[in-house]
Protein backbone atom coordinates (compact mmCIF):
# COMPACT_ATOMS: atom_id res chain seq x y z
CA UNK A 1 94.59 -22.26 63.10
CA UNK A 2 92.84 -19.11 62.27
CA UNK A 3 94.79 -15.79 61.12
CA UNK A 4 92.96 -12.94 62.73
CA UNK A 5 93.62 -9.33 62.89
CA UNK A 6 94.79 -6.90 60.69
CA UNK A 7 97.43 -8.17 57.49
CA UNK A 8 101.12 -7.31 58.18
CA UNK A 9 102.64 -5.76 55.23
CA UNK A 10 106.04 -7.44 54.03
CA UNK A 11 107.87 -5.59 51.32
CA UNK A 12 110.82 -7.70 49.49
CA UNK A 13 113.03 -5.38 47.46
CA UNK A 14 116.76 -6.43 45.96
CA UNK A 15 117.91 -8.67 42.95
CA UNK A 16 117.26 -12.02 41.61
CA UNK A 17 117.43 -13.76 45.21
CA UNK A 18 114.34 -11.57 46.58
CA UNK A 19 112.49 -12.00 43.27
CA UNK A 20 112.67 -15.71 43.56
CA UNK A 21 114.25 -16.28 40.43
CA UNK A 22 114.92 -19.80 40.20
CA UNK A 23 111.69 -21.39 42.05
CA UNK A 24 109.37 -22.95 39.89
CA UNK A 25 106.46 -21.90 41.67
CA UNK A 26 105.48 -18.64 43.54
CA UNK A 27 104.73 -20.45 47.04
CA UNK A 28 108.52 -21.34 46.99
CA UNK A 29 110.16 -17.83 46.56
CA UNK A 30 111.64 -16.27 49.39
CA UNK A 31 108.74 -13.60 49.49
CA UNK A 32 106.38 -15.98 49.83
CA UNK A 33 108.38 -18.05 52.34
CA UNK A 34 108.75 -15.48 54.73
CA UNK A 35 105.44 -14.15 54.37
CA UNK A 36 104.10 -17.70 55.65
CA UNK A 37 106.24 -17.86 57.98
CA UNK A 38 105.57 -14.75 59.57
CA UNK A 39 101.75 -15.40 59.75
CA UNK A 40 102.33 -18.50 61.43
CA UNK A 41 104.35 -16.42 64.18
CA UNK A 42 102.40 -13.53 64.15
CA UNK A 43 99.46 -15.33 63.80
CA UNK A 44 98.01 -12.36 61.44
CA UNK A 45 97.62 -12.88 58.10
CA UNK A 46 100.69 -11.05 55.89
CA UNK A 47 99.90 -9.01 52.73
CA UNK A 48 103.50 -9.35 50.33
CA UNK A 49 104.52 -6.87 47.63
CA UNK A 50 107.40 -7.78 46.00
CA UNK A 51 109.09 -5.04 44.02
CA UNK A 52 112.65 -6.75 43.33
CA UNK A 53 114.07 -6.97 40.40
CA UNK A 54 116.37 -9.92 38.55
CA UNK A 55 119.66 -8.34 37.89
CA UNK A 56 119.88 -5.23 40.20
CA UNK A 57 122.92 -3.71 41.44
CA UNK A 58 122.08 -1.87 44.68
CA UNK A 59 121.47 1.28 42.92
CA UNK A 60 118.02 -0.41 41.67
CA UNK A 61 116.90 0.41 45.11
CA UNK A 62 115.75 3.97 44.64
CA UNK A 63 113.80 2.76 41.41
CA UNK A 64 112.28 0.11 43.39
CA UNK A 65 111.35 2.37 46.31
CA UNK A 66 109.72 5.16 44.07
CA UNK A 67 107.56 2.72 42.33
CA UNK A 68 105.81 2.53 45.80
CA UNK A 69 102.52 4.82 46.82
CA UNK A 70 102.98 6.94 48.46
CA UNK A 71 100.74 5.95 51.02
CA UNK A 72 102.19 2.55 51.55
CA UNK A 73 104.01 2.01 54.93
CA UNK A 74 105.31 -1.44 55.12
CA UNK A 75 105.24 -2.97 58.24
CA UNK A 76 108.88 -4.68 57.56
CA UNK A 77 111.01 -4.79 54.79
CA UNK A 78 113.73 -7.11 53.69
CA UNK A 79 116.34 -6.06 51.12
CA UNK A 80 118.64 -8.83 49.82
CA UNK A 81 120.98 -7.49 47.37
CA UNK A 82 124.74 -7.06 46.46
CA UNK A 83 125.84 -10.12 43.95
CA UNK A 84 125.52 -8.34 41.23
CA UNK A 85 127.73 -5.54 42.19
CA UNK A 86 130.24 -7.86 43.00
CA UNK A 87 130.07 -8.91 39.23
CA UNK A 88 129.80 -5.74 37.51
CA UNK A 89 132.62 -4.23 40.09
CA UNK A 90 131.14 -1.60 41.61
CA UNK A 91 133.17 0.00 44.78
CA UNK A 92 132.22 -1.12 48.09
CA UNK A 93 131.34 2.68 49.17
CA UNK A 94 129.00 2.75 45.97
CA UNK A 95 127.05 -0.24 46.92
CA UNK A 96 126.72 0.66 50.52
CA UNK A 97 125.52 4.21 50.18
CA UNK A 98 122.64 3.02 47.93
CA UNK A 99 121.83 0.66 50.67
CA UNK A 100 122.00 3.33 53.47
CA UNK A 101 119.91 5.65 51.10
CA UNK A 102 116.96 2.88 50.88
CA UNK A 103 116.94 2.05 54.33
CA UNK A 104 116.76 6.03 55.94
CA UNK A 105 113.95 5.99 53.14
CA UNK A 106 111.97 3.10 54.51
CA UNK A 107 112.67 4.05 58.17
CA UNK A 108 111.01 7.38 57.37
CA UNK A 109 107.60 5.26 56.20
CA UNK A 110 107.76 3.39 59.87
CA UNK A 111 109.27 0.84 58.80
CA UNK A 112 111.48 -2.09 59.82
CA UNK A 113 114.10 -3.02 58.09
CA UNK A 114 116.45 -6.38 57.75
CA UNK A 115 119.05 -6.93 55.27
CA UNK A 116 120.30 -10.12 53.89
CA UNK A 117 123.90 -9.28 53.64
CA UNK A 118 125.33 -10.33 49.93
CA UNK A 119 125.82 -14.53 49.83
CA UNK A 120 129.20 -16.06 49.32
CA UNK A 121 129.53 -16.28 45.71
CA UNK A 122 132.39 -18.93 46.41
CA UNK A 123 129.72 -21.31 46.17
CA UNK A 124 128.94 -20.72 42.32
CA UNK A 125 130.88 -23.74 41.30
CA UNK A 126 130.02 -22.99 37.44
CA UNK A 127 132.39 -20.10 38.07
CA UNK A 128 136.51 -20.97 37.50
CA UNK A 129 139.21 -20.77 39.68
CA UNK A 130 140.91 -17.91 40.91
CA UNK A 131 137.68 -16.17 40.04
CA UNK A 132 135.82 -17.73 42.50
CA UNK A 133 138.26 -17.33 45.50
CA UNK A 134 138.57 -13.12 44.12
CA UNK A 135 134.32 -13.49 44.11
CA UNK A 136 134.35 -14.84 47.77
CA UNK A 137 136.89 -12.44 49.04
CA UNK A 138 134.66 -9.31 47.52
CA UNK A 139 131.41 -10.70 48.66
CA UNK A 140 132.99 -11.17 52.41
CA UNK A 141 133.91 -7.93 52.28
CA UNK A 142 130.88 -6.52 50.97
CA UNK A 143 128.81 -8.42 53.24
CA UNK A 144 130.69 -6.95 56.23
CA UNK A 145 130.09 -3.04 54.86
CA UNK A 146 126.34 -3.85 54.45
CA UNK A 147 125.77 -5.21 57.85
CA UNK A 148 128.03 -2.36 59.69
CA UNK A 149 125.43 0.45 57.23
CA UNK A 150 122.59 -1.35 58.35
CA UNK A 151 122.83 -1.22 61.56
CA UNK A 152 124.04 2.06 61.85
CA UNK A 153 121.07 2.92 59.61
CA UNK A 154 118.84 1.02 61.97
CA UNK A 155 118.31 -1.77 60.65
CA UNK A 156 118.66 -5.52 61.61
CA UNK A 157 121.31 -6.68 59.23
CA UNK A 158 121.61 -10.78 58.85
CA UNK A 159 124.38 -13.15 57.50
CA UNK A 160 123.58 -15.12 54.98
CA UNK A 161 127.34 -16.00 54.46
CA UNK A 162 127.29 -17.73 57.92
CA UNK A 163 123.55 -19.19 58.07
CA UNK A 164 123.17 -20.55 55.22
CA UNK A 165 126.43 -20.49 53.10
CA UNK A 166 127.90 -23.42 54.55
CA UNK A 167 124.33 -25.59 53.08
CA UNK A 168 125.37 -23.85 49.05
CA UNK A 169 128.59 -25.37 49.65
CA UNK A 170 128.17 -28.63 50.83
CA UNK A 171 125.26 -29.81 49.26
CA UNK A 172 124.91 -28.08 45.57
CA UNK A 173 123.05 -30.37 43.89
CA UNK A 174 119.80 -29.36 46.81
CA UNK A 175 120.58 -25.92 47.29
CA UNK A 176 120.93 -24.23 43.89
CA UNK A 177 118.14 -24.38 40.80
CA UNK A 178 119.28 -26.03 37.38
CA UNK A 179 121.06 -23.06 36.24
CA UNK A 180 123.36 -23.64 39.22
CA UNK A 181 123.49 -19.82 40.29
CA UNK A 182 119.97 -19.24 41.90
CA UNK A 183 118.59 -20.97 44.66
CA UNK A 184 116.42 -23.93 44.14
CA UNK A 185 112.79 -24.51 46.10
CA UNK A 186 114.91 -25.88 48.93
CA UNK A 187 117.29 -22.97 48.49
CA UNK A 188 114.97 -20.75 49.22
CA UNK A 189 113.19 -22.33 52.15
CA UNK A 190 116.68 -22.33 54.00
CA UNK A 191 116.97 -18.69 53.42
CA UNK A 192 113.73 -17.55 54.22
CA UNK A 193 114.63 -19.46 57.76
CA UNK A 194 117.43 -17.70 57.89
CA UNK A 195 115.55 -14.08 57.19
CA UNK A 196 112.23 -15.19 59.45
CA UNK A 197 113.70 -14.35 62.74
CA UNK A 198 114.88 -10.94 62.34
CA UNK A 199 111.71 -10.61 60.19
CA UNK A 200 109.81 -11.27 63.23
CA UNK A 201 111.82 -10.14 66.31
CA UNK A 202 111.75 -6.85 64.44
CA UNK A 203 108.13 -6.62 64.92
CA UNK A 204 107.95 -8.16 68.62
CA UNK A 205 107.00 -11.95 67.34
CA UNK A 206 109.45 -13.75 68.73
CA UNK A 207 113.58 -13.66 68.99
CA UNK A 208 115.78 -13.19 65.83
CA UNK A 209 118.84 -15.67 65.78
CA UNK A 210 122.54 -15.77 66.30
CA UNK A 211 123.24 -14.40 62.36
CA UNK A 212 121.49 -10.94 63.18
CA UNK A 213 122.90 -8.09 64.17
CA UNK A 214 120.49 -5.32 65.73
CA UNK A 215 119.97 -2.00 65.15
CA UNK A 216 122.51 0.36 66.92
CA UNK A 217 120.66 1.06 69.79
CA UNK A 218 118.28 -1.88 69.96
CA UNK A 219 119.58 -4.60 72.39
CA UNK A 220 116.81 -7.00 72.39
């Protein structure tokens, strides 16, 4: 099936889960996941940057966003970050203005936005008990700030706690890489589905799913 008109622009910014960390190859990150997935619905071919970087609190979004030109204008943009905040403690409040910040940045550029709220890190079996209950409790509540910002902020804002946590839980051995705290190849592709409708819906190619939430003021 041919591709034709002109490339979409995707634009993956966050931590170690939008840089793909994990995958062994670069077809299987969650960049290039959704980027195939969107041509197929779109049926336009997608250009991807990815400007995440392993290890980022949410604060690494302004870096991320000023390493863009100026005269780059995204069609969509997904921003999966927040794990790493939970892990270095940084308040709630922190986390979510950074997140706010990035997305009124985007917005201004045109545009869409969806957020991958911050994954359950109760499914990190590596990590001991009680502080893996305390790191499920945090991320919850994280998770629940970022999608109330983003929406408010205008973007769509998508659970990844509730569409695809339950798959990191009950089947770790497929879902996470060797170093049991990334996703592996199939990790990723479960994800990306995840991400793909409210990738899409936002720009008219299709519906999103039952884990988004829209942007204040968008009922479709």
């Amino acid at each position: 099936r041919k591709l034709d008109g002109e490339p979409l622009e995707l634009l993956i910014l966050g931590d170690s889960i939008a840089a793909g960390l994990g995958a062994t190859r670069r077809k299987e990150t969650l960049g290039a996941r959704i980027a195939k997935g969107l041509a197929n619905r779109a049926r336009r071919p997608v250009r991807l940057r990815t400007v995440a970087v392993v290890g980022s609190e949410s604060s690494a979004l302004r870096e991320q966003l000023d390493e863009l030109p100026d005269e780059y204008e995204p069609d969509v943009a997904v921003i999966v970050v927040g794990g790493n905040d939970i892990t270095h403690r940084v308040p709630v409040s922190t986390s979510v203005s950074h997140l706010t910040e990035a997305i009124a940045r985007l917005r201004t550029r045109g545009t869409q936005v969806v957020v991958g709220t911050c994954p359950d890190l109760g499914a990190l079996r590596p990590v001991p008990q009680p502080l893996r209950s305390l790191g499920s409790r945090m991320s919850r509540q994280l998770a629940l700030a970022q999608a109330d910002a983003a929406v408010a902020a205008g973007a769509y804002a998508v659970s990844l706690r509730h569409a695809v946590g339950p798959f990191f839980i009950s089947q770790p051995d497929e879902m996470f890489s060797l170093d049991r705290f990334h996703p592996s190849a199939l990790g990723y592709r479960r994800t990306a589905e995840a991400l793909l409708p409210a990738v899409a819906g936002s720009l008219g190619f299709g519906r999103t799913s039952a884990a988004t939430r829209h942007p204040r003021g968008d009922a479709s």
